[in-house]
Structure formats: C-alpha cells, structure tokens
C-alpha atoms as a PDB file:
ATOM      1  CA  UNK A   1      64.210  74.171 141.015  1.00  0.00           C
ATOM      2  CA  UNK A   2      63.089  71.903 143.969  1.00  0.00           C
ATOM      3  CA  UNK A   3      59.372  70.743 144.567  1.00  0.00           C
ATOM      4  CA  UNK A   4      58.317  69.864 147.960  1.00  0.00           C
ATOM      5  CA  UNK A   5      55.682  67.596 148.890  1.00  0.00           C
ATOM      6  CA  UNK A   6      53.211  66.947 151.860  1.00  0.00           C
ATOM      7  CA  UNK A   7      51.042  64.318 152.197  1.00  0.00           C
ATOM      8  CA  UNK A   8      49.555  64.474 156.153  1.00  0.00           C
ATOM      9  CA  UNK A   9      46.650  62.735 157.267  1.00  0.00           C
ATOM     10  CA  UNK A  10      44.565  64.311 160.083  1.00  0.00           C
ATOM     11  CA  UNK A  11      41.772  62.726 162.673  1.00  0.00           C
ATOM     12  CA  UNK A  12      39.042  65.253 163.972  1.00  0.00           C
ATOM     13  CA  UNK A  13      36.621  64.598 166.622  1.00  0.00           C
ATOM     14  CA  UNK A  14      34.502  67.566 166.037  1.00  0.00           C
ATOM     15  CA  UNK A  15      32.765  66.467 162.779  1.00  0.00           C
ATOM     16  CA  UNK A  16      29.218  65.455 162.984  1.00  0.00           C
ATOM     17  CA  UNK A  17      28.659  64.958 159.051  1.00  0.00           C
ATOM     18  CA  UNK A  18      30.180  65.084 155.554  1.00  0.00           C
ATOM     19  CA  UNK A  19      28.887  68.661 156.081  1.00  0.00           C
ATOM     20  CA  UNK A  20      30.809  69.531 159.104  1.00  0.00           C
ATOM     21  CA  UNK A  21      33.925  67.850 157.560  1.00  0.00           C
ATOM     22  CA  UNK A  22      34.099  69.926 154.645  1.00  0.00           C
ATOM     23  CA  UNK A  23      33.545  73.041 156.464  1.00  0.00           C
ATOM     24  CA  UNK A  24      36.341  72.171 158.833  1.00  0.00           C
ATOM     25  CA  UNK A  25      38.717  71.169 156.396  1.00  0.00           C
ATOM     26  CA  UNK A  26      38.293  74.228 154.017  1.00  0.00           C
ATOM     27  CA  UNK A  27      38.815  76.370 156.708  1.00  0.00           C
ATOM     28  CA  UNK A  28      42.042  74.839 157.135  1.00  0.00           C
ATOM     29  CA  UNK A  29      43.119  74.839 153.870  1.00  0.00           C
ATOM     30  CA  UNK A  30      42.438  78.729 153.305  1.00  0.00           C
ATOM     31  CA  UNK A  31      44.674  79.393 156.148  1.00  0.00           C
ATOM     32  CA  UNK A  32      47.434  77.196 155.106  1.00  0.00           C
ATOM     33  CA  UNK A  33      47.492  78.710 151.676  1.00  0.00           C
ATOM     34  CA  UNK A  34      47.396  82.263 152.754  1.00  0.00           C
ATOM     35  CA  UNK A  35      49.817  81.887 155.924  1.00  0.00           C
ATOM     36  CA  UNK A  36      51.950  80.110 153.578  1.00  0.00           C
ATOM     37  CA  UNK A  37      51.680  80.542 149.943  1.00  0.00           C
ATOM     38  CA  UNK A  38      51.837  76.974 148.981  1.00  0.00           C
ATOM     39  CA  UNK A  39      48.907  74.785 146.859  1.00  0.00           C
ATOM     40  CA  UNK A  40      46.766  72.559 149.044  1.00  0.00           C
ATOM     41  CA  UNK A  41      43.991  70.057 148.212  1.00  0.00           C
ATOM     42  CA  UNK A  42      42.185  67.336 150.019  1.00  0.00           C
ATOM     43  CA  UNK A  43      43.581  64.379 148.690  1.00  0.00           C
ATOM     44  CA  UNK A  44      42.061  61.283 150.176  1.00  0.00           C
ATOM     45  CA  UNK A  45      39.093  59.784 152.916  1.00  0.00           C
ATOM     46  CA  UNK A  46      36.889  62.047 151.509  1.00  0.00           C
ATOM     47  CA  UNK A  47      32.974  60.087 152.541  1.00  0.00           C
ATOM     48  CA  UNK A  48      34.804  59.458 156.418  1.00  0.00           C
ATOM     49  CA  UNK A  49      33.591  62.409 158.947  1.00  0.00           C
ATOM     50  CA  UNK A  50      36.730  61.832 160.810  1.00  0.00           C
ATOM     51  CA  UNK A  51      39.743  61.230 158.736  1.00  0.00           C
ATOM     52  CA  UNK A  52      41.217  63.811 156.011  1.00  0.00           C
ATOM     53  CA  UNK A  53      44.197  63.338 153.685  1.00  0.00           C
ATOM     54  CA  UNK A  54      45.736  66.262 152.606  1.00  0.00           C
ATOM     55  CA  UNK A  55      48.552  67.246 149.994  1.00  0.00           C
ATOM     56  CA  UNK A  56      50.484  70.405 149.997  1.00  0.00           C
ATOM     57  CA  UNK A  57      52.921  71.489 147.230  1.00  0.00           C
ATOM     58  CA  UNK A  58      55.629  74.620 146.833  1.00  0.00           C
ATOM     59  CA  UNK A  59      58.229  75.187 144.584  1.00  0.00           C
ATOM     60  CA  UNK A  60      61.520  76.861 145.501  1.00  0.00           C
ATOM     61  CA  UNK A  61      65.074  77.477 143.905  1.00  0.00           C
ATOM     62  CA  UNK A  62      66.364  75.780 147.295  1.00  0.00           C
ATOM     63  CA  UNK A  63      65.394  73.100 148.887  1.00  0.00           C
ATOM     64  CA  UNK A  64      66.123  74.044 152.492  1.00  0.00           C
ATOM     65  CA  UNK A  65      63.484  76.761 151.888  1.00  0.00           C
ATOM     66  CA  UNK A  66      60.703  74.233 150.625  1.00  0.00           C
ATOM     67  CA  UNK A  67      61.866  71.989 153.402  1.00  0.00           C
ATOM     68  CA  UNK A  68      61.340  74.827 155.906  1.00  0.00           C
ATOM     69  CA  UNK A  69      57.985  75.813 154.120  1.00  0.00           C
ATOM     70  CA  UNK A  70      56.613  72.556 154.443  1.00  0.00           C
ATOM     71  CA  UNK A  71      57.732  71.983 158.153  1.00  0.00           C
ATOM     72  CA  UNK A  72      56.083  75.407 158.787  1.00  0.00           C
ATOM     73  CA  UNK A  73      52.624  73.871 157.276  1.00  0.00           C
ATOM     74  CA  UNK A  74      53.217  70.930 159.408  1.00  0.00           C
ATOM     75  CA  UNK A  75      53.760  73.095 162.604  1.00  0.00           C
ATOM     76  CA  UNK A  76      50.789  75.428 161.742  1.00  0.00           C
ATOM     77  CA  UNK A  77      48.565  71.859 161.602  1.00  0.00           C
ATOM     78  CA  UNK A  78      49.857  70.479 164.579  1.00  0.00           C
ATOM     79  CA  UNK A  79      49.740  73.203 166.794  1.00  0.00           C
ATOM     80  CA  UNK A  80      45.624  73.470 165.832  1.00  0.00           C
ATOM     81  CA  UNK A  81      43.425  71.966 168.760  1.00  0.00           C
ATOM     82  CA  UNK A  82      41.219  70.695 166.300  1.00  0.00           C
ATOM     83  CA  UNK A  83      43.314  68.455 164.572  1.00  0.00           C
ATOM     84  CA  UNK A  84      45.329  65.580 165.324  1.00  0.00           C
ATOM     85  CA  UNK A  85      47.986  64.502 162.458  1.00  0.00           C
ATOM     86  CA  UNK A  86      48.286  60.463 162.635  1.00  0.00           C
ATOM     87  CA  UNK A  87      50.856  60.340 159.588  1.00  0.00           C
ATOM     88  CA  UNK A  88      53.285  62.834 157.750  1.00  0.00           C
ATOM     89  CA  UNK A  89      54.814  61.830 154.377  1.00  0.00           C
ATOM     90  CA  UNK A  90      57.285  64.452 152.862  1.00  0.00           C
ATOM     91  CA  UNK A  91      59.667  64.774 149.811  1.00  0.00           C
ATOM     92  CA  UNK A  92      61.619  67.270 147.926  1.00  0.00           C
ATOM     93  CA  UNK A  93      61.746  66.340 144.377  1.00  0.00           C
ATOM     94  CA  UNK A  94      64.754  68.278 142.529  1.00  0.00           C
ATOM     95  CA  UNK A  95      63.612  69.313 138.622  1.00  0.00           C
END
C-alpha cells in the first residue's frame, strides 16, 4: 500500500474577506475531491484572505498511480485562473 501526500500553498487575488476565502476555497476542494477521488482539507493560513494551505491524501497499491493522482490534482490547481500555487510539497509514503 502507498500513501501519497500534497501539501500546496495557493495565493488568490480575488478574495475580499474571510468570507470570500472560504467560499473560494471550498469550491475548490469539492472539485478536487470529486474529479479525483482523493481526501482534501485546508490545512494552514486560515485568518489570511489571500493565502491557503492545502493537503491532499490518496491511497493506492502502486505508487506510480498515487504519484500520477496527485500530479493530476496539481495540474487541475494550476491550470485554474483563480489560483496561483507559490509552493508544492509531495511524498509517497510506502505502508
């Protein structure tokens, strides 16, 4: 069994409040776990409009696949106009 881990930090102009943040971000994190099938939470920066932390989680009996999951997730995140992703951290853990 292999776990793979994201950690990704994102900057968004768009937010004008705590408000707008969370709206924003829970939008994104629906997608990401229905596009994907993989456990997301915001994990950090959570009283800056701006800034998010995020951490994203699969498990797979390969690790290519979570590797490929999690670079999908990535993709999906980058390719977004609303977001831009200042810093990526990603393992796969082998259980």
């Amino acid at each position: 069994m292999y776990i793979g881990v994201l950690q990704i930090e994102l900057y968004m102009s768009e937010p004008q409040s705590l408000k707008d943040k969370r709206r924003i971000i829970k939008s994104l994190i629906d997608k990401v776990k229905n596009k994907f099938n993989v456990s997301v939470a915001e994990i950090g920066k959570h009283d800056n409009w701006n800034y998010c932390q995020l951490g994203a989680a699969c498990v797979s009996n390969e690790a290519g696949h979570s590797d490929r999951v999690l670079n999908s997730v990535i993709n999906f995140i980058e390719n977004s106009s609303t977001y831009e992703v200042t810093d990526i951290h990603t393992e796969i853990i082998p259980y």
